[in-house]
Protein backbone atom coordinates (compact mmCIF):
# COMPACT_ATOMS: atom_id res chain seq x y z
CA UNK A 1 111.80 85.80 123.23
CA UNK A 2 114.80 87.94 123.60
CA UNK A 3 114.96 91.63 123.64
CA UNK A 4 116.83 92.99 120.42
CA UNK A 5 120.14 93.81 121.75
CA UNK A 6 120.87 90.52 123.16
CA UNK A 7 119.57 89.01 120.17
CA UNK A 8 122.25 90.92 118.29
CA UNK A 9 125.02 90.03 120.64
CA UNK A 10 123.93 86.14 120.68
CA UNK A 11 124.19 86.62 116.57
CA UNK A 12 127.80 87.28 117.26
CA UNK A 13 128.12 84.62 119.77
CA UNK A 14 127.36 82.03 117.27
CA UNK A 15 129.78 83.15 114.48
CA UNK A 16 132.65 83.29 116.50
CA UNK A 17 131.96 79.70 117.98
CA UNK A 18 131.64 78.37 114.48
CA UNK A 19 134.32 80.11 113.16
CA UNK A 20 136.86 79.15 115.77
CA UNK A 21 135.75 75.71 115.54
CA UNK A 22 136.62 75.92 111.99
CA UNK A 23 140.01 77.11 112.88
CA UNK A 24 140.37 74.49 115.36
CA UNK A 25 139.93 71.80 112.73
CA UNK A 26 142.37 72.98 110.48
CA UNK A 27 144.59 72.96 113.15
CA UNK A 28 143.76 69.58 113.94
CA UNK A 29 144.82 68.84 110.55
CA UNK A 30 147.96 70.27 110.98
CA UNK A 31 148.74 68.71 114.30
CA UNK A 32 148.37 65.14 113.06
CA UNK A 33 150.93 66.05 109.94
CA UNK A 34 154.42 64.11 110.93
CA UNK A 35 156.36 67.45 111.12
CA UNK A 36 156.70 68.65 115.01
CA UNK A 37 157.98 72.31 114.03
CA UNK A 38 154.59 72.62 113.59
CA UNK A 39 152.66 70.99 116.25
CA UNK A 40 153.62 72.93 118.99
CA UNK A 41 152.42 75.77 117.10
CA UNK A 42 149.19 74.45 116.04
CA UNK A 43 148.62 73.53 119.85
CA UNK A 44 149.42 76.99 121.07
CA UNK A 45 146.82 78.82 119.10
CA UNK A 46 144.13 75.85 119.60
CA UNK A 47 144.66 76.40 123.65
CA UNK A 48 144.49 80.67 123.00
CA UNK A 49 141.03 79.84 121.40
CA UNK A 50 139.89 77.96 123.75
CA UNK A 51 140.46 79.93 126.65
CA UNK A 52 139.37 83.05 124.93
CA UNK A 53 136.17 81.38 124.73
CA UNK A 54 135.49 80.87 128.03
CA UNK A 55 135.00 84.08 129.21
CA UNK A 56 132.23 84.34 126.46
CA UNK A 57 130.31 81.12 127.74
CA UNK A 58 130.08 81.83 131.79
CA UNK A 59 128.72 85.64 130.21
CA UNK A 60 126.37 83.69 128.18
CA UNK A 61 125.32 81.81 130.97
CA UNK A 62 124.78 84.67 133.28
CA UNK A 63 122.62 86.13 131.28
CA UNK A 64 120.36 82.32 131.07
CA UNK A 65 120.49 82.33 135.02
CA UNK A 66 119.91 85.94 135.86
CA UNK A 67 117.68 87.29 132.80
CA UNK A 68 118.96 90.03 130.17
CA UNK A 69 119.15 92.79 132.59
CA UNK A 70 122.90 90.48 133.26
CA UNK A 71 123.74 91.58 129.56
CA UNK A 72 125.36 94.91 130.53
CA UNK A 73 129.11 95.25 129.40
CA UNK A 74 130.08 92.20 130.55
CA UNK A 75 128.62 89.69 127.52
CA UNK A 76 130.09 92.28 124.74
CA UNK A 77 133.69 92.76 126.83
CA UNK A 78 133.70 89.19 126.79
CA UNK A 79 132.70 88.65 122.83
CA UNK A 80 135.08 91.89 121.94
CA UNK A 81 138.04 89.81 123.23
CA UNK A 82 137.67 86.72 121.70
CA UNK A 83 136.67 88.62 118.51
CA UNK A 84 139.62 90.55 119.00
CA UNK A 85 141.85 87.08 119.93
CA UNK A 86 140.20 85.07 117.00
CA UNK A 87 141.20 87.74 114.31
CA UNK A 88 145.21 87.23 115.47
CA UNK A 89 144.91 83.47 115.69
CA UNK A 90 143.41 83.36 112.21
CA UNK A 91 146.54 85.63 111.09
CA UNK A 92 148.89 83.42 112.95
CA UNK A 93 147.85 80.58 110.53
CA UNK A 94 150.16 82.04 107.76
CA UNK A 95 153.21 80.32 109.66
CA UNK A 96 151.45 76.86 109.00
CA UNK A 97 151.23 74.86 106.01
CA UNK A 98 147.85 76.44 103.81
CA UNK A 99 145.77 74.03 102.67
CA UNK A 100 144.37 74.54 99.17
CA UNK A 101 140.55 75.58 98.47
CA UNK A 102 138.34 72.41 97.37
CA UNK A 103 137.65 71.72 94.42
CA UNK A 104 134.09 72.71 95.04
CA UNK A 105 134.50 75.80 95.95
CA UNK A 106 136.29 76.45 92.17
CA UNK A 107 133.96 74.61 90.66
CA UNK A 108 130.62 76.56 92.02
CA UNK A 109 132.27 79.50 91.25
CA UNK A 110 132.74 78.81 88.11
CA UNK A 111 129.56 77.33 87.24
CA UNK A 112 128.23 80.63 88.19
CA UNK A 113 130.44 83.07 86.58
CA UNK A 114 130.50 80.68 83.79
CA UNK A 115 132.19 82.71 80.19
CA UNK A 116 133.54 85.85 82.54
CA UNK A 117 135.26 82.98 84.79
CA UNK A 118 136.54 81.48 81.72
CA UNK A 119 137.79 84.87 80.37
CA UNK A 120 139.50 86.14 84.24
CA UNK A 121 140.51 82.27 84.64
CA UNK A 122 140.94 84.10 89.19
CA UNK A 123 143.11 82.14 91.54
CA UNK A 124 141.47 81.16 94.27
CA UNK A 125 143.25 81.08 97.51
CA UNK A 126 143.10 80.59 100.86
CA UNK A 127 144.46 83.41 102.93
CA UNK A 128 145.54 83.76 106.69
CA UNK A 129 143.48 87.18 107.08
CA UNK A 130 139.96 86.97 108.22
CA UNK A 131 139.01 88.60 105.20
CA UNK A 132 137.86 88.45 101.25
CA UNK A 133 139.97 89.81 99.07
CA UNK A 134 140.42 90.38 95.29
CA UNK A 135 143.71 91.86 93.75
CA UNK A 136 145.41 91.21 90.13
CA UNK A 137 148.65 89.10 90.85
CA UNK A 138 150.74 90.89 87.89
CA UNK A 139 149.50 94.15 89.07
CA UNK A 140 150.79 93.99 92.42
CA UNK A 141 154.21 92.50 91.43
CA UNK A 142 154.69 95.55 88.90
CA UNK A 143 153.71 97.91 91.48
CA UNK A 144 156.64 96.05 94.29
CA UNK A 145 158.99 95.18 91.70
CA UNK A 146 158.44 97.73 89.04
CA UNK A 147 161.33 95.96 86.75
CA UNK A 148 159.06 92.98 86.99
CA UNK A 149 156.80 94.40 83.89
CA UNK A 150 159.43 93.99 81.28
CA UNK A 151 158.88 90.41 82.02
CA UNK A 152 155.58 89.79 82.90
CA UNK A 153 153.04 88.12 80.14
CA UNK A 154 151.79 90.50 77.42
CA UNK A 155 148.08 90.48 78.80
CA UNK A 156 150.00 91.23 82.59
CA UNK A 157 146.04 90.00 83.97
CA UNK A 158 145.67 87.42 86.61
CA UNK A 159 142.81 87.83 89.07
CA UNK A 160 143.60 86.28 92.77
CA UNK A 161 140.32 85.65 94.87
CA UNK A 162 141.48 84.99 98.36
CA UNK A 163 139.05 83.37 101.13
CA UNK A 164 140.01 82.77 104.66
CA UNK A 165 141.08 79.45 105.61
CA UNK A 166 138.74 78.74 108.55
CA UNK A 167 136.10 78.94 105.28
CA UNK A 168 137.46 76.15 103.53
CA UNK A 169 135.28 73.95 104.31
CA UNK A 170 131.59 76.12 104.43
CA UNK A 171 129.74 76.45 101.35
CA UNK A 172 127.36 79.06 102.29
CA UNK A 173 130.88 81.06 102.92
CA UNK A 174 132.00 80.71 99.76
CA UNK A 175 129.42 83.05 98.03
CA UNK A 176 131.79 86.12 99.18
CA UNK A 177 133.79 84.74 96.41
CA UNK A 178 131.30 86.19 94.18
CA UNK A 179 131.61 89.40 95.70
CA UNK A 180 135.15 89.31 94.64
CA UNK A 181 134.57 87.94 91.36
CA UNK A 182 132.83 90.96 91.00
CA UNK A 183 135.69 93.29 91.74
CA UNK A 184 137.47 91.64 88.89
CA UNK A 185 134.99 91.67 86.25
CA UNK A 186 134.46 95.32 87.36
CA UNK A 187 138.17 96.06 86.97
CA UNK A 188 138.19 94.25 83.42
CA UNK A 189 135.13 96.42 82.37
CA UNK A 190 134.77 99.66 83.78
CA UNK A 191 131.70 99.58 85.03
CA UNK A 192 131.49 101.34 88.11
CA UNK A 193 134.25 104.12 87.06
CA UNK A 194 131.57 105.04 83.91
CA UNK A 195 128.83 105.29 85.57
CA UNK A 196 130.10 107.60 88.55
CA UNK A 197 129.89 110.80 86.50
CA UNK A 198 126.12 109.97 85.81
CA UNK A 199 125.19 109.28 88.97
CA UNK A 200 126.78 112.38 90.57
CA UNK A 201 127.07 115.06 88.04
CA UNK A 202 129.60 117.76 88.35
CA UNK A 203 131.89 116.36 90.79
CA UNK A 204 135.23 117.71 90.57
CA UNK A 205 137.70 114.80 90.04
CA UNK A 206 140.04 116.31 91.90
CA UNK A 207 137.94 116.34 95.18
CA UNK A 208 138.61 113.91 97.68
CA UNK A 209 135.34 113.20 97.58
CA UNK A 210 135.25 111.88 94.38
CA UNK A 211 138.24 109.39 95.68
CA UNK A 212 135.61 108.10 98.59
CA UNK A 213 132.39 107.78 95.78
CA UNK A 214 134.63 105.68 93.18
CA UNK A 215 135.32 103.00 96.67
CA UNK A 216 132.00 103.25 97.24
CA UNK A 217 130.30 102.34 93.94
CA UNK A 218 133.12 99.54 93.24
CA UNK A 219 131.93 98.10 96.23
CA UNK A 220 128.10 98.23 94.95
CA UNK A 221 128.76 97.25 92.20
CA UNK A 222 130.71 94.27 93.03
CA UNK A 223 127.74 93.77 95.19
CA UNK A 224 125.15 94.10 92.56
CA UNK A 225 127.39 91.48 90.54
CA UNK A 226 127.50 89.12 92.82
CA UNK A 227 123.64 89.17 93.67
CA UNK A 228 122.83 88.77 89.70
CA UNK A 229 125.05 86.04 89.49
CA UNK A 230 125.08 84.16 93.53
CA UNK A 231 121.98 85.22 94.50
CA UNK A 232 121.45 86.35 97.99
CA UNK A 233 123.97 84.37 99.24
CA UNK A 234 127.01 86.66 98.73
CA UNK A 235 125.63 90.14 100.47
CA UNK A 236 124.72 86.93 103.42
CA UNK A 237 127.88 85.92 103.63
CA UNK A 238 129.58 89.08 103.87
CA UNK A 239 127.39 89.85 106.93
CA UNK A 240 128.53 86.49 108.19
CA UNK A 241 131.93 87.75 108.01
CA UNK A 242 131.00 91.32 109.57
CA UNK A 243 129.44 89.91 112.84
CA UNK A 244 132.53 88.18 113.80
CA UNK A 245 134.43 91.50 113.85
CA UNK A 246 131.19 93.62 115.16
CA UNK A 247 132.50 94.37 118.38
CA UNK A 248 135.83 95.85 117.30
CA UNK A 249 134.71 98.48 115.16
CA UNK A 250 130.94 100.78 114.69
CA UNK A 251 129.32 98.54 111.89
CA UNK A 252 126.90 100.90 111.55
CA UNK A 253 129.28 103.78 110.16
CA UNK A 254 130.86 104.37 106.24
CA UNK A 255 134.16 104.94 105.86
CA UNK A 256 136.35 106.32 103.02
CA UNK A 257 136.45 103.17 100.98
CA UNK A 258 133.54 101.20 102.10
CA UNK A 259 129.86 102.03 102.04
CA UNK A 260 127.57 101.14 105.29
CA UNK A 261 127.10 97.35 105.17
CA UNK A 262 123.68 98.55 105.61
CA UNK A 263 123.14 100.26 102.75
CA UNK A 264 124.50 97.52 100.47
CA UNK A 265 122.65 95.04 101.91
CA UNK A 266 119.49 97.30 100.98
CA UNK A 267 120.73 97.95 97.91
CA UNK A 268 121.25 93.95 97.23
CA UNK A 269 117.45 93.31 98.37
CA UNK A 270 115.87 95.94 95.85
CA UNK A 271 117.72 94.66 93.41
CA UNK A 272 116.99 90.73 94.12
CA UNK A 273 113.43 91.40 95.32
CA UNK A 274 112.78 93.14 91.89
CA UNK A 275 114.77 90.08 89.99
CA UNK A 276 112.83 86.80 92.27
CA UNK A 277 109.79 88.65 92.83
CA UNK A 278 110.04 87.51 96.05
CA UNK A 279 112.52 89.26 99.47
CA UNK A 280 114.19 86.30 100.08
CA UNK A 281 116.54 88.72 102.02
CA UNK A 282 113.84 90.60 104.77
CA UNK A 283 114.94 88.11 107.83
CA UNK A 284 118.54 88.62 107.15
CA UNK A 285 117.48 92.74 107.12
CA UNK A 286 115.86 92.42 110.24
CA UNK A 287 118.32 90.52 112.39
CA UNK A 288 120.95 93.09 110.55
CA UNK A 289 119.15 96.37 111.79
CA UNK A 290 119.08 94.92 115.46
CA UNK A 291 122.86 94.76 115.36
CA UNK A 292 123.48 98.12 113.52
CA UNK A 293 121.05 99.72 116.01
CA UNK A 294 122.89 98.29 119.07
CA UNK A 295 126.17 99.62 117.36
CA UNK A 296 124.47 103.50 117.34
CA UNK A 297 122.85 103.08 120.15
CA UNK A 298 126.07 102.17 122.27
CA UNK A 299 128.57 104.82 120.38
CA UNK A 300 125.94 107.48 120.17
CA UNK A 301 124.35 107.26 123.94
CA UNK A 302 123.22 111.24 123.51
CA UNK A 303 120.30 111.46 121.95
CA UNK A 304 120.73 114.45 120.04
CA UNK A 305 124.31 112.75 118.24
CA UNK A 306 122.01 109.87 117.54
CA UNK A 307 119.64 112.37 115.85
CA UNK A 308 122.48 114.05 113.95
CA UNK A 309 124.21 110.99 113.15
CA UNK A 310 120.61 109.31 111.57
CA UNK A 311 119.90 112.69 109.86
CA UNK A 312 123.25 112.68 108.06
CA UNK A 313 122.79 109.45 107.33
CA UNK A 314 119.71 109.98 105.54
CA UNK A 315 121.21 112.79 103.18
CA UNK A 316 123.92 110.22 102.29
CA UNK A 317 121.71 107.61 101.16
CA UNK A 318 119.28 110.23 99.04
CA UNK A 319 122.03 112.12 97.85
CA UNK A 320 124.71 109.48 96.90
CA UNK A 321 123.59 105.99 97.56
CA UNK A 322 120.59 106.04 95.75
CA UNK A 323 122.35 107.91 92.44
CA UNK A 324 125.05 104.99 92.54
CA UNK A 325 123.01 102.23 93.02
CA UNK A 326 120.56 102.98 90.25
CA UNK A 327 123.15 104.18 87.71
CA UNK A 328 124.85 100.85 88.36
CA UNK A 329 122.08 98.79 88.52
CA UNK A 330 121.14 100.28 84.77
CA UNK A 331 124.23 99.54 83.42
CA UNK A 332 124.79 95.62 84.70
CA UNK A 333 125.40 93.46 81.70
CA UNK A 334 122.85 91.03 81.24
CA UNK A 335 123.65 87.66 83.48
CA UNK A 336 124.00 84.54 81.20
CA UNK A 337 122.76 81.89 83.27
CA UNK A 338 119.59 83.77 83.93
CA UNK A 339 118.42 81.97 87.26
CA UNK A 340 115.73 81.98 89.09
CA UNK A 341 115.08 80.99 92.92
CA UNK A 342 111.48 79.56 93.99
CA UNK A 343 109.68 79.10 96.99
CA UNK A 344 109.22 75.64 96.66
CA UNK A 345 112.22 73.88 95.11
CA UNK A 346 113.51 76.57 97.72
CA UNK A 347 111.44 74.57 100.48
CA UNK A 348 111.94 71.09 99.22
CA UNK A 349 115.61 72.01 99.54
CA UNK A 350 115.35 72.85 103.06
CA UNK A 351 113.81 70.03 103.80
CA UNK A 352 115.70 67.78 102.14
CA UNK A 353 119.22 69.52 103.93
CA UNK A 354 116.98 69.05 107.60
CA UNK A 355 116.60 65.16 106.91
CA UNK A 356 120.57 64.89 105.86
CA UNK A 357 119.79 64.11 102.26
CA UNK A 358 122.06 65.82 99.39
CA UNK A 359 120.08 68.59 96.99
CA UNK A 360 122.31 68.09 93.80
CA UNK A 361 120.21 67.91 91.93
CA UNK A 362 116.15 68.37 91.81
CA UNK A 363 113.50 67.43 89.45
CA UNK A 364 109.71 67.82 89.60
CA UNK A 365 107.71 67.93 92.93
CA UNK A 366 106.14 64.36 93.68
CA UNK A 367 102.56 65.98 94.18
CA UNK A 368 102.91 66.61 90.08
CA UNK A 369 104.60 63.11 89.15
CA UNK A 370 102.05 61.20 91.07
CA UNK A 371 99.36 62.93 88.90
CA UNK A 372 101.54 62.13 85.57
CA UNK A 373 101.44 58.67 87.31
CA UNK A 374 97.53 59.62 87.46
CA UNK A 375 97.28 60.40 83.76
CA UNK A 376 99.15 57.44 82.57
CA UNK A 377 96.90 54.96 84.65
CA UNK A 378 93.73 56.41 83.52
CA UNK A 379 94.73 56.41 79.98
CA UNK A 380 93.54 53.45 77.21
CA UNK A 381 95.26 52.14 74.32
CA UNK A 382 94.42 50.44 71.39
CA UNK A 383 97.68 49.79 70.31
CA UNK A 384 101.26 48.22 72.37
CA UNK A 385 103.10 50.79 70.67
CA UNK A 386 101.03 53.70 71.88
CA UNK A 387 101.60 52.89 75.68
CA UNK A 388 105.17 52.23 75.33
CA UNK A 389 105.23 55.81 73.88
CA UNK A 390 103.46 56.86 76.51
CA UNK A 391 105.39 55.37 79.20
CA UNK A 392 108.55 56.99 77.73
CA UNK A 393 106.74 60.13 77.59
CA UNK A 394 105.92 59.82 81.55
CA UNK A 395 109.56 58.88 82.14
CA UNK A 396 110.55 61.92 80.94
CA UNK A 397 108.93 63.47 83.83
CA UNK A 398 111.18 61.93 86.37
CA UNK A 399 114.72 63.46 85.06
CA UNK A 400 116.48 65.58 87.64
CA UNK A 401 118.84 68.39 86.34
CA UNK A 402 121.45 69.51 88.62
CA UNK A 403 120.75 72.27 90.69
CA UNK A 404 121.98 75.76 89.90
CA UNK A 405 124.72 77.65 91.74
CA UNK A 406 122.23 80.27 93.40
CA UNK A 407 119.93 77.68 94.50
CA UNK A 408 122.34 75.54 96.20
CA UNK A 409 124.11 78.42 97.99
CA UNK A 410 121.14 79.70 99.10
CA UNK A 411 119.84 76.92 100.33
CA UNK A 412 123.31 76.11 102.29
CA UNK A 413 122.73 79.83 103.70
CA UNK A 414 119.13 79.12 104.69
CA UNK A 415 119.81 75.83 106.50
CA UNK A 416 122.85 77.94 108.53
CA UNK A 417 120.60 80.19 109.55
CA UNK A 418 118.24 78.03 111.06
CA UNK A 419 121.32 76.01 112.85
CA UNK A 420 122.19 79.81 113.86
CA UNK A 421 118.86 80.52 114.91
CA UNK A 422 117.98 77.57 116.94
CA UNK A 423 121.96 77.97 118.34
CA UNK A 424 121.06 81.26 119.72
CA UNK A 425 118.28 80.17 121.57
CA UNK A 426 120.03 76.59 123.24
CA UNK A 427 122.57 78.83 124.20
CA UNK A 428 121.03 80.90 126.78
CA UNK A 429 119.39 78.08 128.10
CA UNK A 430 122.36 75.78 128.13
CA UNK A 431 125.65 77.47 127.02
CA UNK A 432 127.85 74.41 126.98
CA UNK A 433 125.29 72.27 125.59
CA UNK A 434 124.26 74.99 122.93
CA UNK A 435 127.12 75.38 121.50
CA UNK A 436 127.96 71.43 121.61
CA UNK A 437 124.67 71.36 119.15
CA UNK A 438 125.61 74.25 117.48
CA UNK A 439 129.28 72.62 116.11
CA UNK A 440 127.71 69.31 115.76
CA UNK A 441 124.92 70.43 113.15
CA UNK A 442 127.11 73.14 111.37
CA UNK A 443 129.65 70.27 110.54
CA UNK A 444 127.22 67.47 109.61
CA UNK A 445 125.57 70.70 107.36
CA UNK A 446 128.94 71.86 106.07
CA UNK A 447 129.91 68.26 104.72
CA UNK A 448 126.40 68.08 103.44
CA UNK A 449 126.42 71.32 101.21
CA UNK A 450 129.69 70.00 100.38
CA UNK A 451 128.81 67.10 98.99
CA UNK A 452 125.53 68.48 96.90
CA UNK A 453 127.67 70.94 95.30
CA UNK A 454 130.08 67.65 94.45
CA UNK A 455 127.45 65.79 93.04
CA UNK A 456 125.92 68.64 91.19
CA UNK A 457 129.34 69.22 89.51
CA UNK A 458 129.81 65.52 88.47
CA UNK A 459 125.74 65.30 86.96
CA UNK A 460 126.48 68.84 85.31
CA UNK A 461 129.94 67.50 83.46
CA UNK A 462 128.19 64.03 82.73
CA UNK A 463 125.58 66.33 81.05
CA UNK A 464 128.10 68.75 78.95
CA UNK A 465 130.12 65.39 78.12
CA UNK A 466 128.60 61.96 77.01
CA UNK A 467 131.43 59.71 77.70
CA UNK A 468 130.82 57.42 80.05
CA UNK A 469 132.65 57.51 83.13
């Protein structure tokens, strides 16, 4: 077992290998387009990743020869780099051709949003920045081209939901979507801006302060959005997104438009664990805290700043976090879809995903059809009639509805996880070999996901339309 910090550190290892193996696929693609302008180009950044990560893997492998007291600087020098290399290579990607997002990812997004997608009808597109994003299109034209608005449409709304590119293709990624689905059902209904005043009464508008509290409860609230609608998927995948940048910036500090990742993801599980029942998200809290401790711990090495820093921190969260989150949480409108995830269709998913077999859809466990089997066999009949009845009564039991948004993204998140986990742990005992398994599983997972969520769609529309296809 690894001590804490290094587990952190290896937690960042793995995203960045996965990540720039996503990049290197795309480029792949692009490479084998007959247009040369572009090859050379595509083969340039492919070669900067892959000598970025080498530095990364012999640090990796120190640490598997000589023990963790090898971690020192050297494994996060060697992880800030390529962070810091991967982030411009992803940018560079706007002077290739973008692909366009699957029709998957729309299609979840919509089945989860369902009437406040069909009201926003967002864009989705993929972006060159290693970022989410959510910004109105008509907005943002009036505000560069102010003459623009005398010919813009009368309703001058169009929502544009931008993922990165190297996400294209991951499912469990796609959930950050929701996050900035929430920004724009937010923006179309107030929510966050009316409930600020409650939360913090008396605030002066014209205090800056008051500035840095509206970011901060859009954000939860887009958070708190996202998690009634995606489940625990979205707050997941915006972690998955922060440990790829970790090293470049303090995680564990706030800034003037964004809360501490920490605190939303605490905010998220309250809110979940009071919805399921169940804290689906305490693993992904635990592995979080490791990495936001390492962060204080390395930019606050003097004890008594690290006891300043966690006692301010703790008069944030009771005196503003807190107030926001439950004023926000109070005034959520009700979600229409009105999910629900389970232990064991959550289990029976997993497994399913571990022995390469799609989770579309999902009907009743086998232990209870065997004993409707049970039941019909034991039964008598006087009449024909009555056990033809009864047989189409049993085979009633065997229908399999398509699985809901939340359920499959979660389970897409939960089988990464374990890939991630398992990842960390071949890595320090084999670094080349690690990360060999590590690309190998997330792409046969990654085209699995992909394909539930395909097959899910095309059982849902058979269901909402009885032509035959």
């Amino acid at each position: 077992m690894v001590g804490s910090d290094l587990d952190a550190l290896l937690r960042v290892a793995v995203e960045l290998f996965y990540r720039s193996d996503c990049v290197k696929a795309h480029l792949a693609e692009v490479q084998a387009l007959p247009a040369p302008e572009y090859q050379e180009l595509a083969s340039a950044v492919t070669k900067a990743l892959d000598d970025v990560e080498k530095p990364a893997i012999e640090a990796i492998k120190a640490i598997g020869e000589v023990g963790e007291k090898a971690i020192g600087p050297g494994l996060f020098d060697a992880l800030a780099r390529f962070s810091h290399w991967f982030a411009v290579a992803h940018e560079l990607l706007v002077y290739l051709p973008a692909p366009n997002v699957l029709t998957e990812t729309r299609g979840i997004i919509e089945e989860a949003f369902a009437s406040d997608y069909d009201g926003l009808a967002p864009a989705i597109i993929l972006g060159s920045l290693f970022n989410a994003f959510q910004f109105d299109f008509y907005q943002k034209l009036g505000r560069v081209l102010p003459d623009f608005r005398k010919i813009s449409p009368p309703a001058g709304k169009r929502p544009v939901l931008q993922l990165p590119v190297c996400d294209r293709r991951c499912p469990a990624a796609w959930a950050v979507l929701g996050h900035e689905m929430g920004h724009a059902i937010d923006d179309n209904k107030e929510i966050s801006h009316l409930v600020l005043p409650e939360a913090v009464p008396g605030i002066d508008r014209k205090n800056a302060a008051f500035e840095i509290l509206s970011c901060w409860a859009r954000e939860f609230c887009a958070d708190l959005l996202a998690a009634e609608v995606c489940g625990p998927t979205a707050i997941m995948a915006l972690l998955s997104l922060e440990y790829c940048v970790f090293p470049l910036r303090p995680v564990h500090r706030w800034s003037n438009t964004h809360p501490a990742t920490k605190w939303r993801l605490e905010v998220v599980s309250v809110h979940l664990e009071k919805k399921y029942g169940a804290d689906f998200l305490k693993p992904i809290r635990q592995a979080y805290d490791r990495a936001w401790q390492y962060s204080v711990d390395r930019t606050c090495p003097d004890e008594e700043k690290r006891r300043h820093f966690e006692h301010q921190e703790k008069l944030m969260v009771e005196k503003f976090v807190c107030p926001l989150a439950d004023s926000i949480t109070s005034s959520l409108p009700k979600s229409e879809n009105g999910h629900q995830i389970n232990d064991d269709s959550l289990t029976r998913c997993l497994r399913r995903l571990k022995g390469d077999t799609p989770i579309g859809a999902q009907g009743l466990p086998r232990r209870t059809l065997r004993a409707r089997i049970e039941d019909y066999r034991s039964k008598t009949f006087s009449a024909a009639g009555e056990r033809v009845m009864a047989f189409h009564d049993l085979a009633t039991h065997f229908r399999e509805d398509p699985l809901p948004a939340p359920a499959l993204l979660f389970s897409s998140a939960k089988h990464r996880e374990t890939i991630f986990d398992e990842a960390a742990n071949r890595l320090i005992v084999d670094g080349d070999a690690g990360i060999k398994w590590l690309l190998h599983n997330m792409a046969r997972a990654d085209e699995l996901s992909v394909r539930s969520i395909g097959s899910a769609m095309v059982q849902q529309c058979c269901r909402n339309d009885k032509r035959s296809f």
